[in-house]
PDB file of N, CA and C in Angstrom:
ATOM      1  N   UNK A   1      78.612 106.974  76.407  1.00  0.00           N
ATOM      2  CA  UNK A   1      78.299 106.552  77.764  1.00  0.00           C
ATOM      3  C   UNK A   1      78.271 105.029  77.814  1.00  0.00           C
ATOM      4  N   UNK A   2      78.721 104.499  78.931  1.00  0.00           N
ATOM      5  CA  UNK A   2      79.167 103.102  79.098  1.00  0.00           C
ATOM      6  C   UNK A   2      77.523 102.348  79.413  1.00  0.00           C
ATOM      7  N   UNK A   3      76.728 102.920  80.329  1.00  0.00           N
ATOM      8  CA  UNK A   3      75.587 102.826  80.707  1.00  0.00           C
ATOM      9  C   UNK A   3      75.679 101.917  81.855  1.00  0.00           C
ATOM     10  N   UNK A   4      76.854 102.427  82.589  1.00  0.00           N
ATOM     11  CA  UNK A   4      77.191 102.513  84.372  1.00  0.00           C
ATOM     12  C   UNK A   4      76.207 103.032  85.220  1.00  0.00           C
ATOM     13  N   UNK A   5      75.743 102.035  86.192  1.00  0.00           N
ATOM     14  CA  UNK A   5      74.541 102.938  87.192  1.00  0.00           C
ATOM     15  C   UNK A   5      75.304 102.800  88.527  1.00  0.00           C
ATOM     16  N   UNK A   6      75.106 103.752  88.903  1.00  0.00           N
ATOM     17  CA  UNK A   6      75.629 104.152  90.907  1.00  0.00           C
ATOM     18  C   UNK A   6      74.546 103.106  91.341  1.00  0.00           C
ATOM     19  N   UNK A   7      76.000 102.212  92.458  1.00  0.00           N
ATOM     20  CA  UNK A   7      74.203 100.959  93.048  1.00  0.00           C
ATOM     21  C   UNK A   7      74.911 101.135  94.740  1.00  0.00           C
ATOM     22  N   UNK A   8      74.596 101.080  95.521  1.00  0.00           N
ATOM     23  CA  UNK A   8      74.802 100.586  97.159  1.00  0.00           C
ATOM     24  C   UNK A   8      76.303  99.687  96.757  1.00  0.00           C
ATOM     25  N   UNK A   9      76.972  99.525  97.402  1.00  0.00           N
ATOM     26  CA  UNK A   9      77.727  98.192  97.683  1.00  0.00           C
ATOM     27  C   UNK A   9      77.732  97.818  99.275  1.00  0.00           C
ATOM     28  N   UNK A  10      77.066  97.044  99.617  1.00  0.00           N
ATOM     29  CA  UNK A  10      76.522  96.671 100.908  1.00  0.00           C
ATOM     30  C   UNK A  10      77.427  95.883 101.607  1.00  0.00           C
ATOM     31  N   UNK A  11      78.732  95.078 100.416  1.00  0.00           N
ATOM     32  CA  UNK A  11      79.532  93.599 100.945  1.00  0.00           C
ATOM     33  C   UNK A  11      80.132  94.818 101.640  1.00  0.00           C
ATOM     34  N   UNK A  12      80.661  95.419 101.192  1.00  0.00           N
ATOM     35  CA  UNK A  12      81.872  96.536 101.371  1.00  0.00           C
ATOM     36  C   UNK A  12      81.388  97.841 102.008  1.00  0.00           C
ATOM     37  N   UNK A  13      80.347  97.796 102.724  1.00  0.00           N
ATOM     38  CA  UNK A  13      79.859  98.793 103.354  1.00  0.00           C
ATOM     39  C   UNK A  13      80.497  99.325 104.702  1.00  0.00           C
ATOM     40  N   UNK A  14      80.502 100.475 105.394  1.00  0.00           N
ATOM     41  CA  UNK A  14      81.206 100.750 106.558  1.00  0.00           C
ATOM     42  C   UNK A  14      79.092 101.220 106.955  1.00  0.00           C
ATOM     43  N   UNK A  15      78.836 101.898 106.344  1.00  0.00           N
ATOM     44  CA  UNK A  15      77.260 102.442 106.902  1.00  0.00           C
ATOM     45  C   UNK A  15      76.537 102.241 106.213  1.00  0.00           C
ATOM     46  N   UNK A  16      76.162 103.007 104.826  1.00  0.00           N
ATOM     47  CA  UNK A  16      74.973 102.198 104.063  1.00  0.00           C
ATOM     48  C   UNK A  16      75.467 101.770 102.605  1.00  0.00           C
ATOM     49  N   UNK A  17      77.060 101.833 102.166  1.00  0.00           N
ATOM     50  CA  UNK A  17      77.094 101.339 101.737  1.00  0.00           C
ATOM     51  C   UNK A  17      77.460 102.684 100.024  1.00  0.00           C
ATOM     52  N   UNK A  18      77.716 103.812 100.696  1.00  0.00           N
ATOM     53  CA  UNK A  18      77.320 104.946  99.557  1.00  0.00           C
ATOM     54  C   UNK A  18      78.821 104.641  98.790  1.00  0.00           C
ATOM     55  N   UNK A  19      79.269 105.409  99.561  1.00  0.00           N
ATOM     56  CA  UNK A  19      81.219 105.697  99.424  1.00  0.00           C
ATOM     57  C   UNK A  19      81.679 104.360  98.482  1.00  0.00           C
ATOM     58  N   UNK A  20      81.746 103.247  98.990  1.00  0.00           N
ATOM     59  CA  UNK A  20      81.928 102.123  98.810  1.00  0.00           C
ATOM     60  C   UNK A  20      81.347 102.161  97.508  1.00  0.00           C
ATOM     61  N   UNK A  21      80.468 102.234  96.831  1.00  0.00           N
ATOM     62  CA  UNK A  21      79.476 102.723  95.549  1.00  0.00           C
ATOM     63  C   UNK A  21      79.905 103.233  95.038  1.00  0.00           C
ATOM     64  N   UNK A  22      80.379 104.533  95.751  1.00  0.00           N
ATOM     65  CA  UNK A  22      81.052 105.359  94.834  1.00  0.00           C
ATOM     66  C   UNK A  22      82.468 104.658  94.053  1.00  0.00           C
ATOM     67  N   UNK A  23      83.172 104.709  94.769  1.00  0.00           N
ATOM     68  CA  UNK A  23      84.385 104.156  94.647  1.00  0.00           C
ATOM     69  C   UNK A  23      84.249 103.021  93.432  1.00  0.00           C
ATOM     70  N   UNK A  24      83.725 101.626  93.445  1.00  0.00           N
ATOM     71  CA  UNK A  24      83.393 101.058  92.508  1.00  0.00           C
ATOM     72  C   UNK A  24      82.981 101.489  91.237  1.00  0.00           C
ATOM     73  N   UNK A  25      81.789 102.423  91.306  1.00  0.00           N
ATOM     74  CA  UNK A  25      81.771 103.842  89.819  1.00  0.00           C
ATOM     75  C   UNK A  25      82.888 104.202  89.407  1.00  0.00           C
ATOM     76  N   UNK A  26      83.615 104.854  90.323  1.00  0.00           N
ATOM     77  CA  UNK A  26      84.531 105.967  90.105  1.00  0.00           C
ATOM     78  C   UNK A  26      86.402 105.176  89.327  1.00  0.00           C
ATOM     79  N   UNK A  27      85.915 103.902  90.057  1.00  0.00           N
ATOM     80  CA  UNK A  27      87.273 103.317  90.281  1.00  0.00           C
ATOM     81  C   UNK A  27      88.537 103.475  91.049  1.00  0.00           C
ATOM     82  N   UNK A  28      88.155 104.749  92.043  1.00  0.00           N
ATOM     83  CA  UNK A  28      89.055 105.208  93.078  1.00  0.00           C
ATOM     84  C   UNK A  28      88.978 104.199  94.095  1.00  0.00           C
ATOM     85  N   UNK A  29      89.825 103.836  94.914  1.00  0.00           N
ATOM     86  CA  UNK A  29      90.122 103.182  96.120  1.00  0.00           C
ATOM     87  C   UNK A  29      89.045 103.852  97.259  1.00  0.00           C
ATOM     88  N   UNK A  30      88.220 102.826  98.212  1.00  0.00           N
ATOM     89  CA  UNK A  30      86.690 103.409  99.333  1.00  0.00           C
ATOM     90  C   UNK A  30      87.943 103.857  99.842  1.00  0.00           C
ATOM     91  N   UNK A  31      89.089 103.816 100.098  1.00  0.00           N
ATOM     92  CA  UNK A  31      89.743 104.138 101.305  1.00  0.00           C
ATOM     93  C   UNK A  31      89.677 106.369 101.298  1.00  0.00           C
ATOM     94  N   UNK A  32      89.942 106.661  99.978  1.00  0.00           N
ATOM     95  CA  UNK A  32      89.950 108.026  99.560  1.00  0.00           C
ATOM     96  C   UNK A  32      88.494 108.412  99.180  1.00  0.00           C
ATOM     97  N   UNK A  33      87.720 108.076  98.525  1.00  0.00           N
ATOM     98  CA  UNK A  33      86.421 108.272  98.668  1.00  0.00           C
ATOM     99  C   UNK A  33      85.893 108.673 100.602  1.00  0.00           C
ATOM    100  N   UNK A  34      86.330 107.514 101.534  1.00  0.00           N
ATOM    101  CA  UNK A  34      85.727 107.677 102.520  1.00  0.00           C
ATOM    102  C   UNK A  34      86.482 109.090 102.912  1.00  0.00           C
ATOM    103  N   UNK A  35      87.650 109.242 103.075  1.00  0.00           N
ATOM    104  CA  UNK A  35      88.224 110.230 103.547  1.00  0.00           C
ATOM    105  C   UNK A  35      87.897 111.945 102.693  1.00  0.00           C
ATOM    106  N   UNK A  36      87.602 111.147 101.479  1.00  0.00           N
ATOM    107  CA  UNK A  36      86.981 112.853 100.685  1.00  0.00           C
ATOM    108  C   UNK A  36      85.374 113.221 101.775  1.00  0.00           C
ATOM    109  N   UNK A  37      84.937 111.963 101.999  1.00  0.00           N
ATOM    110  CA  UNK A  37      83.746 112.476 102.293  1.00  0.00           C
ATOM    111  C   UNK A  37      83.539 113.019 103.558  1.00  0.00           C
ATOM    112  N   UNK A  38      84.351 112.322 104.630  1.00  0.00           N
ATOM    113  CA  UNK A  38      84.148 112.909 106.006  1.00  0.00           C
ATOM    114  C   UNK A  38      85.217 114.221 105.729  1.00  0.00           C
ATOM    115  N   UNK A  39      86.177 114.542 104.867  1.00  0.00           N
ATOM    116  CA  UNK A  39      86.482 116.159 104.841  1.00  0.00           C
ATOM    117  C   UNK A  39      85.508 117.068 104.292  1.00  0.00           C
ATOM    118  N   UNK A  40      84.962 116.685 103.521  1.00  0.00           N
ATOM    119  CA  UNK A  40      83.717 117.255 103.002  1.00  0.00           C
ATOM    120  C   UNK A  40      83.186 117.388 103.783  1.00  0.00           C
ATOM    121  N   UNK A  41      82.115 116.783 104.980  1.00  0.00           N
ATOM    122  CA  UNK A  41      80.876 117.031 105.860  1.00  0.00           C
ATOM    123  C   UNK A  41      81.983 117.707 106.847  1.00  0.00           C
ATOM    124  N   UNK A  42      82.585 117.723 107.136  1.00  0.00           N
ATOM    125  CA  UNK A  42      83.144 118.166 108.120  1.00  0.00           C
ATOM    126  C   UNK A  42      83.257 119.866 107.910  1.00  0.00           C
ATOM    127  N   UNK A  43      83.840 120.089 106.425  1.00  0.00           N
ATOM    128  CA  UNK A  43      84.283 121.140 105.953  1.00  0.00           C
ATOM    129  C   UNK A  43      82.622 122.238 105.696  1.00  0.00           C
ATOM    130  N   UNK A  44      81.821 121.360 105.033  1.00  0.00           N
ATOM    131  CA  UNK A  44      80.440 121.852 104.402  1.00  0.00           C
ATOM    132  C   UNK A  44      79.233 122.448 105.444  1.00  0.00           C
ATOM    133  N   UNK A  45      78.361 122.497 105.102  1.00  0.00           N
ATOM    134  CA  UNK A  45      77.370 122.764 105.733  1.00  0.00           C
ATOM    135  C   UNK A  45      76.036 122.128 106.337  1.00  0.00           C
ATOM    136  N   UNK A  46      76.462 120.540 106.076  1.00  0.00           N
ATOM    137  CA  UNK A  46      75.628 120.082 106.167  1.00  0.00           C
ATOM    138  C   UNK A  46      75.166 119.442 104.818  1.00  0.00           C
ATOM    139  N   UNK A  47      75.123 119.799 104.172  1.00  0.00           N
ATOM    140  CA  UNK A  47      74.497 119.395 102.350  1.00  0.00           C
ATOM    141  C   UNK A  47      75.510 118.470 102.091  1.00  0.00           C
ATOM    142  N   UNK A  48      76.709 117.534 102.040  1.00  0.00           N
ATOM    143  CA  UNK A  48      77.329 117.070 101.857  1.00  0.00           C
ATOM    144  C   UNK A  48      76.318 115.900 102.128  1.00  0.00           C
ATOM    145  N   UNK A  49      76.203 115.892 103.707  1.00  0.00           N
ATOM    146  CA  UNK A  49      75.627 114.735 104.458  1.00  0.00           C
ATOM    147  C   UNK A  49      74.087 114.388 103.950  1.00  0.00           C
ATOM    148  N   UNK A  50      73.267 115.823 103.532  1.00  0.00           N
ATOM    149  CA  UNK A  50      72.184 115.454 103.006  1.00  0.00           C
ATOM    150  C   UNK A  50      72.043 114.774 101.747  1.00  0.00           C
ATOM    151  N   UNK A  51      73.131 115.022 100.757  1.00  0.00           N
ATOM    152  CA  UNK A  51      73.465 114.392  99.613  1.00  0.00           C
ATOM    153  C   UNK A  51      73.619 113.326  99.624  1.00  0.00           C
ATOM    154  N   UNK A  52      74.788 112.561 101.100  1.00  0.00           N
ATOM    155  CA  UNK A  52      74.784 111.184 101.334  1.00  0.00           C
ATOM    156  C   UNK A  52      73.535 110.599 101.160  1.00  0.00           C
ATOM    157  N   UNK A  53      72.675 111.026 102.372  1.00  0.00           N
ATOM    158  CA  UNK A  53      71.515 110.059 102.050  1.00  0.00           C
ATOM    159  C   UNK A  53      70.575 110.357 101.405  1.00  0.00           C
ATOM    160  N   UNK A  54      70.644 111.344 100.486  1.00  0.00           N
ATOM    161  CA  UNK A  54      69.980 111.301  98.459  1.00  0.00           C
ATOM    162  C   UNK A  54      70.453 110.309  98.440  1.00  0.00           C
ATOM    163  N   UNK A  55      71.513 109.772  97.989  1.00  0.00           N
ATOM    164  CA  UNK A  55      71.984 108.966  97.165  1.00  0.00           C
ATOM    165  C   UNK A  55      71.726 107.921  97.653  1.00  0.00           C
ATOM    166  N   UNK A  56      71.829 107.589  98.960  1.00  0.00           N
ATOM    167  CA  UNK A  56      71.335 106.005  99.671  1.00  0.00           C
ATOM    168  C   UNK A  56      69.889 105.655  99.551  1.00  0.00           C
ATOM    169  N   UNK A  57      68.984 107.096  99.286  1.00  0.00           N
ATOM    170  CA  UNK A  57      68.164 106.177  99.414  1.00  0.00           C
ATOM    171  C   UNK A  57      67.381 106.447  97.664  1.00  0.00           C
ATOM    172  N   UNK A  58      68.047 106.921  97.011  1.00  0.00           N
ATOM    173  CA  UNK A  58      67.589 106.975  95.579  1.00  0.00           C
ATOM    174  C   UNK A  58      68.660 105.364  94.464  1.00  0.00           C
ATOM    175  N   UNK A  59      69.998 105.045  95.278  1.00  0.00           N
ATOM    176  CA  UNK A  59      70.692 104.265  94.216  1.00  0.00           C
ATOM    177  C   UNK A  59      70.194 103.117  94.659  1.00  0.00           C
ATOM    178  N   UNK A  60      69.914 101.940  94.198  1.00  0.00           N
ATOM    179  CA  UNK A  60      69.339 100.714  94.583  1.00  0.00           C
ATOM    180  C   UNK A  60      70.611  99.808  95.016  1.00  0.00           C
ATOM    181  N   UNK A  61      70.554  98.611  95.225  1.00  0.00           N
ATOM    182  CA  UNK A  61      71.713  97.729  95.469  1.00  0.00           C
ATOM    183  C   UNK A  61      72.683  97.350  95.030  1.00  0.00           C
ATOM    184  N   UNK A  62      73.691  96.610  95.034  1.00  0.00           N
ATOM    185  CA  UNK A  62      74.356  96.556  93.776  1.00  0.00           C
ATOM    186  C   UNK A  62      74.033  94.621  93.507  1.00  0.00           C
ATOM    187  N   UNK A  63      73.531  94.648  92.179  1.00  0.00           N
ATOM    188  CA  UNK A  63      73.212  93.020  91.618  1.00  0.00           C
ATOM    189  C   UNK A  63      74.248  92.032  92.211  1.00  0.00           C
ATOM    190  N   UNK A  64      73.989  91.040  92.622  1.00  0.00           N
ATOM    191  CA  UNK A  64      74.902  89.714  93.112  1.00  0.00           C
ATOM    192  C   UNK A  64      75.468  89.028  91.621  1.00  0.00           C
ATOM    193  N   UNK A  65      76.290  88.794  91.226  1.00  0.00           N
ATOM    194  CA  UNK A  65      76.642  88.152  89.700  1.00  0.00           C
ATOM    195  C   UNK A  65      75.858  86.571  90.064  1.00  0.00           C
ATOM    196  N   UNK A  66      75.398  85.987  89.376  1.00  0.00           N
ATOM    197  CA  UNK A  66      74.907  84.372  89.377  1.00  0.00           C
ATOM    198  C   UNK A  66      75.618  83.431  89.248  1.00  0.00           C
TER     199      UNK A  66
END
């Protein structure tokens, strides 16, 4: 394990900043991240969206470099 943490990315945020997070983790492009996710809530039950904001409000920010 690299000892990678999921953080907000807020520069690059469209809402709070999740997707955008993700994407940076993942290394996928926010552009497909965003689009996995609104097919997802769209497709799901709701739990997709509740998961969103798990994660917004459990991952902290992402550090500014100095």
């Amino acid at each position: 394990m690299t000892g990678r943490k999921l953080h907000l990315d807020k520069d690059n945020a469209k809402l709070l900043g999740v997707c955008a997070g993700l994407a940076g983790f993942t290394g996928i492009d926010v552009l497909w991240v965003r689009a996995a996710a609104i097919v997802v809530t769209l497709l799901g039950s709701g739990l997709p969206l509740l998961g969103y904001l798990v994660i917004a409000l459990l991952a902290g920010p992402k550090r500014r470099a100095a």
